[in-house]
PDB file of N, CA and C in Angstrom:
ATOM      1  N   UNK A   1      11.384   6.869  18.739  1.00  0.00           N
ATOM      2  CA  UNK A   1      10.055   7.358  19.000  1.00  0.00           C
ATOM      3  C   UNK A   1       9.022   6.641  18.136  1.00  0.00           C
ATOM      4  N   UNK A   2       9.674   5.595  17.242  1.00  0.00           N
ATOM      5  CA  UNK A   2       8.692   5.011  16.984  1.00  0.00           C
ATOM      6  C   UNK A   2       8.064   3.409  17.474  1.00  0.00           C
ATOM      7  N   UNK A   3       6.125   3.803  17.119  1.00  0.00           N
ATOM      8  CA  UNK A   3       5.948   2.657  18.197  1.00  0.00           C
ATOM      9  C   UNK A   3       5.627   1.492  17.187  1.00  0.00           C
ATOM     10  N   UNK A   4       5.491   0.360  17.139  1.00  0.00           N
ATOM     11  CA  UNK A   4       4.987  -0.670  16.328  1.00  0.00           C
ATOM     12  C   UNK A   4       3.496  -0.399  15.814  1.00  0.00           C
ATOM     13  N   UNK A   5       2.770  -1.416  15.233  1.00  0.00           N
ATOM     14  CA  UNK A   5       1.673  -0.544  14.882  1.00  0.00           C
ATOM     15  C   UNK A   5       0.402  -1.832  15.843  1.00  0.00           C
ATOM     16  N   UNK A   6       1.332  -3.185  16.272  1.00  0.00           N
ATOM     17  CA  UNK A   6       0.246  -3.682  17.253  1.00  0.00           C
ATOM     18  C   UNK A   6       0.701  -3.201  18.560  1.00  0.00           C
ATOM     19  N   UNK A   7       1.357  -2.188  18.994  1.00  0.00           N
ATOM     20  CA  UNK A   7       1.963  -1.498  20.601  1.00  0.00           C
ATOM     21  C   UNK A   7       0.484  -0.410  19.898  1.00  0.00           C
ATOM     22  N   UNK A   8       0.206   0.314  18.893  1.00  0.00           N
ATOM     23  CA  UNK A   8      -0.384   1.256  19.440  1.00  0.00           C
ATOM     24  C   UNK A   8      -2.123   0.872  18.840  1.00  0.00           C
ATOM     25  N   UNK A   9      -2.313  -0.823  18.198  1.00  0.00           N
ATOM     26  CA  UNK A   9      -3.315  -1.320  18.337  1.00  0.00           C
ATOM     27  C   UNK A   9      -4.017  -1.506  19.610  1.00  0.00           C
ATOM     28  N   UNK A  10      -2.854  -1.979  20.610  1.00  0.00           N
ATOM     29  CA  UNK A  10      -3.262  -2.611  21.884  1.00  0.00           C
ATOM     30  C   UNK A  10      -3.392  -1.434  22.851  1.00  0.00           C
ATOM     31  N   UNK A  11      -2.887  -0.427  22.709  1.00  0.00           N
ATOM     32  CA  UNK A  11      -2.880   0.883  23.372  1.00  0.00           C
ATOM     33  C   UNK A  11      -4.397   1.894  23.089  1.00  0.00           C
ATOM     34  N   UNK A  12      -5.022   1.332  21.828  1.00  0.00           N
ATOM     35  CA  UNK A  12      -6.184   2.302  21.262  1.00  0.00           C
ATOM     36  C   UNK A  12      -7.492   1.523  22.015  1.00  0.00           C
ATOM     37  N   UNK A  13      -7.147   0.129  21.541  1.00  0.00           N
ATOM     38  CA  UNK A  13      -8.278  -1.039  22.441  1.00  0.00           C
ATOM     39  C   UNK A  13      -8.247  -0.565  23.599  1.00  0.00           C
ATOM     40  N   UNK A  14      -6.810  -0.387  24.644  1.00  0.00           N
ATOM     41  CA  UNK A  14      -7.759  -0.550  25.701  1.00  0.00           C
ATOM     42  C   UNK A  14      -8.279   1.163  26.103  1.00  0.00           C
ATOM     43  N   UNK A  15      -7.812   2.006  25.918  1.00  0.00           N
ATOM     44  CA  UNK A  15      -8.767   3.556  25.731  1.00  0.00           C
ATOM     45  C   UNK A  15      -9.880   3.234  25.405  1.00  0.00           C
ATOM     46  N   UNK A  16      -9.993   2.801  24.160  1.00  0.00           N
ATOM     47  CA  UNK A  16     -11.821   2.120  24.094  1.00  0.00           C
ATOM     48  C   UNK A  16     -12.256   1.379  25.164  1.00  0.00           C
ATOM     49  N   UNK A  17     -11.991   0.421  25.727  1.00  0.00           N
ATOM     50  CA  UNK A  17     -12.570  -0.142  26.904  1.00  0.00           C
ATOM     51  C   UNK A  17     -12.286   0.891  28.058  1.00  0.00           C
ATOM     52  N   UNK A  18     -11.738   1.494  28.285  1.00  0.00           N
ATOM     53  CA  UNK A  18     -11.920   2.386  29.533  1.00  0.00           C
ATOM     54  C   UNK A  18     -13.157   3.245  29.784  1.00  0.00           C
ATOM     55  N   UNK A  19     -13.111   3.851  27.975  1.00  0.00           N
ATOM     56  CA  UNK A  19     -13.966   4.796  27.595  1.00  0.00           C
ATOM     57  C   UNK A  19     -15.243   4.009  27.565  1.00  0.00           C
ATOM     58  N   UNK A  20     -15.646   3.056  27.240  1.00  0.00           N
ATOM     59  CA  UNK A  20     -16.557   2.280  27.306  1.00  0.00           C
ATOM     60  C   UNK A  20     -17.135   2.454  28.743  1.00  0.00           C
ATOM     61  N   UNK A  21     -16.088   1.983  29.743  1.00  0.00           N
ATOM     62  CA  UNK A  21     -16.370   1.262  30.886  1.00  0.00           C
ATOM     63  C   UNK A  21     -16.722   2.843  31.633  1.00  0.00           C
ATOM     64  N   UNK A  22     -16.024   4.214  31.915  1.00  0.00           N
ATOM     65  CA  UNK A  22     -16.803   5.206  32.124  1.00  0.00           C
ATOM     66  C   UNK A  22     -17.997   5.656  31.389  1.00  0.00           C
ATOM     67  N   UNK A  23     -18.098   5.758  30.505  1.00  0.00           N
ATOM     68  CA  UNK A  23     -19.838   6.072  29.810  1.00  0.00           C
ATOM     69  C   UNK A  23     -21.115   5.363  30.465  1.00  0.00           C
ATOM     70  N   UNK A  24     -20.420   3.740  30.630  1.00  0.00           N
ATOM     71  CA  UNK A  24     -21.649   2.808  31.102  1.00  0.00           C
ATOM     72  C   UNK A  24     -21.951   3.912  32.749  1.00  0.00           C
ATOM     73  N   UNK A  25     -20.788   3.939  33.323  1.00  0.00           N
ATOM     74  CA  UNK A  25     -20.968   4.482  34.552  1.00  0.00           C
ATOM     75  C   UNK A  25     -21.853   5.326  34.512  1.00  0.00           C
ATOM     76  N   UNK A  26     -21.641   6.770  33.728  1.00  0.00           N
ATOM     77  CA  UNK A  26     -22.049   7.983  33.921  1.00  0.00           C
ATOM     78  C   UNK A  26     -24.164   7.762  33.242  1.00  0.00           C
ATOM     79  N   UNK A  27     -23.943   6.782  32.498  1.00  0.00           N
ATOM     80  CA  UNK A  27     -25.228   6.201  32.425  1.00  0.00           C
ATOM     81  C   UNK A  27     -25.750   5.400  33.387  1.00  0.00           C
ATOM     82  N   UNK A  28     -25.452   4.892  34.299  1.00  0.00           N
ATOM     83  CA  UNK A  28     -26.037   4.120  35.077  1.00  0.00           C
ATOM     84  C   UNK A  28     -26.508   5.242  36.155  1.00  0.00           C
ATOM     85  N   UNK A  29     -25.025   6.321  36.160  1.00  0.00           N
ATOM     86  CA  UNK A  29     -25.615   7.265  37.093  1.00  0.00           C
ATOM     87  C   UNK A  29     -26.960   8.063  36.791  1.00  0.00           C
ATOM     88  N   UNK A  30     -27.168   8.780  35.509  1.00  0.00           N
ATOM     89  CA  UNK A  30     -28.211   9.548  34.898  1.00  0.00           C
ATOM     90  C   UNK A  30     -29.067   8.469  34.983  1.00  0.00           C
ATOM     91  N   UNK A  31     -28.946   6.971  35.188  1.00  0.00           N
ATOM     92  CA  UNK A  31     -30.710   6.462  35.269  1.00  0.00           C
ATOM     93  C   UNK A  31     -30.735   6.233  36.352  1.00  0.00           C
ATOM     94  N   UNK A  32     -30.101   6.517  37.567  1.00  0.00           N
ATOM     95  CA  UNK A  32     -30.706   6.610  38.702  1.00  0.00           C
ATOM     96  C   UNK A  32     -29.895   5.550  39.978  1.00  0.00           C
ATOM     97  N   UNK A  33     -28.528   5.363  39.646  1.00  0.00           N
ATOM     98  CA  UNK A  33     -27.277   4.784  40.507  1.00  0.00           C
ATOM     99  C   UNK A  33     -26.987   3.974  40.246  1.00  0.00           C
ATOM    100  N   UNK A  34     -25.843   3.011  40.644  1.00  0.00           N
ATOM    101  CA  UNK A  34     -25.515   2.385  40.317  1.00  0.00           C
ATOM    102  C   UNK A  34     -25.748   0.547  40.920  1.00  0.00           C
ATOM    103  N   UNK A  35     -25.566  -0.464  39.952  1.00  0.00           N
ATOM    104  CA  UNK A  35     -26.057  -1.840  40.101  1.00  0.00           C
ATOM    105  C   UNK A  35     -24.686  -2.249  40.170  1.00  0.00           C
ATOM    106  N   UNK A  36     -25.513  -3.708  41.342  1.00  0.00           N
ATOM    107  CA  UNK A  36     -24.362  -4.450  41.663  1.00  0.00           C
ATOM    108  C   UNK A  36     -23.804  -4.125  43.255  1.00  0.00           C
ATOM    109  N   UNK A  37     -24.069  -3.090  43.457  1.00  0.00           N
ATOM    110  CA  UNK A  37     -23.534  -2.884  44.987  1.00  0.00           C
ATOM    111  C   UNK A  37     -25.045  -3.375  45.840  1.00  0.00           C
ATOM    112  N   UNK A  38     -24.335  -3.193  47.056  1.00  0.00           N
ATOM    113  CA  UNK A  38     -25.299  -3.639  48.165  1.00  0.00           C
ATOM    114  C   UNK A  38     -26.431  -2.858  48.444  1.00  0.00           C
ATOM    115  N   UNK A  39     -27.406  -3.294  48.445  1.00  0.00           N
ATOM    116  CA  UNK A  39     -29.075  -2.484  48.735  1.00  0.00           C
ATOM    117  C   UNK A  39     -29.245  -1.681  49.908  1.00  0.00           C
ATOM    118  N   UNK A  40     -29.312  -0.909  49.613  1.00  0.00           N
ATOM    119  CA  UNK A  40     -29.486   0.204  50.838  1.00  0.00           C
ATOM    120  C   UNK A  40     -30.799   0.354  51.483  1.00  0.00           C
ATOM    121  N   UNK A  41     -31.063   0.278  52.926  1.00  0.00           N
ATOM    122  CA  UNK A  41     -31.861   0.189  53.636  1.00  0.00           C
ATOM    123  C   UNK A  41     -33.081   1.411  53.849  1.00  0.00           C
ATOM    124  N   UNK A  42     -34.283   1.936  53.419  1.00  0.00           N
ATOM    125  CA  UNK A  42     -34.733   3.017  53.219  1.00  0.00           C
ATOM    126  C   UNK A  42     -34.488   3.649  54.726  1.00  0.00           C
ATOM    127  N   UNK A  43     -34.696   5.188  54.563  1.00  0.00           N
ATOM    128  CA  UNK A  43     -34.423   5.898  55.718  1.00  0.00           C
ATOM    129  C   UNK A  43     -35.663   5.512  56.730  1.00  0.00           C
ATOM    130  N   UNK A  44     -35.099   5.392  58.174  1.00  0.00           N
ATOM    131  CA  UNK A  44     -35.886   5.021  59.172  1.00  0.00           C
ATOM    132  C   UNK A  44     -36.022   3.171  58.924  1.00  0.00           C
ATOM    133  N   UNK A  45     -36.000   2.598  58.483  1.00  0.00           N
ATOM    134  CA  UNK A  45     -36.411   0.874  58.511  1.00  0.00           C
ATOM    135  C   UNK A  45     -34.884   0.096  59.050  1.00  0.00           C
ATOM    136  N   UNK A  46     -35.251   0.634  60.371  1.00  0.00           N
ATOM    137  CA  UNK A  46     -34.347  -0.248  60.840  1.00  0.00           C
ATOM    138  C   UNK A  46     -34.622  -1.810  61.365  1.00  0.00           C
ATOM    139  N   UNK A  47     -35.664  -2.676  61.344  1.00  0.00           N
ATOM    140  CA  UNK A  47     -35.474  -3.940  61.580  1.00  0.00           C
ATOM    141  C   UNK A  47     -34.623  -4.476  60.824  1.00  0.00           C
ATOM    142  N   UNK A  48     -34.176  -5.798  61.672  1.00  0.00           N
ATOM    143  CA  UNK A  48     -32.713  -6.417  60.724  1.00  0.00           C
ATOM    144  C   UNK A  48     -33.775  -7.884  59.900  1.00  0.00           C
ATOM    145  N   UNK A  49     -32.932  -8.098  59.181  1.00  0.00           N
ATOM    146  CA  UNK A  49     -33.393  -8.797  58.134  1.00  0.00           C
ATOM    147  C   UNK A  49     -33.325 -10.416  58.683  1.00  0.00           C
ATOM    148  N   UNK A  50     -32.102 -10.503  59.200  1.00  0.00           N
ATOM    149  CA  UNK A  50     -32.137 -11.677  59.765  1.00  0.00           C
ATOM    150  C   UNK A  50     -33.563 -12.545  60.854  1.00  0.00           C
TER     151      UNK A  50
END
């Protein structure tokens, strides 16, 4: 049961990056959605872009 001490270095890093990587989320959500996805078309504007 015992683990090495770089098995539970590499095990703490990546919890920090997870934890990282949800927070950014839940902040991107509270400022108002999320970036990087595709632009959404306002309601009713249907001409095509092309």
């Amino acid at each position: 049961m015992s683990e090495s001490k770089e098995d539970r270095q590499q095990r703490l890093a990546q919890a920090l990056r997870n934890n990282l990587r949800r927070r950014k989320g839940q902040a991107r959500e509270r400022a108002g959605g999320t970036t990087g996805g595709p632009a959404q078309p306002a309601p009713g504007d249907n001409d095509p872009v092309n």
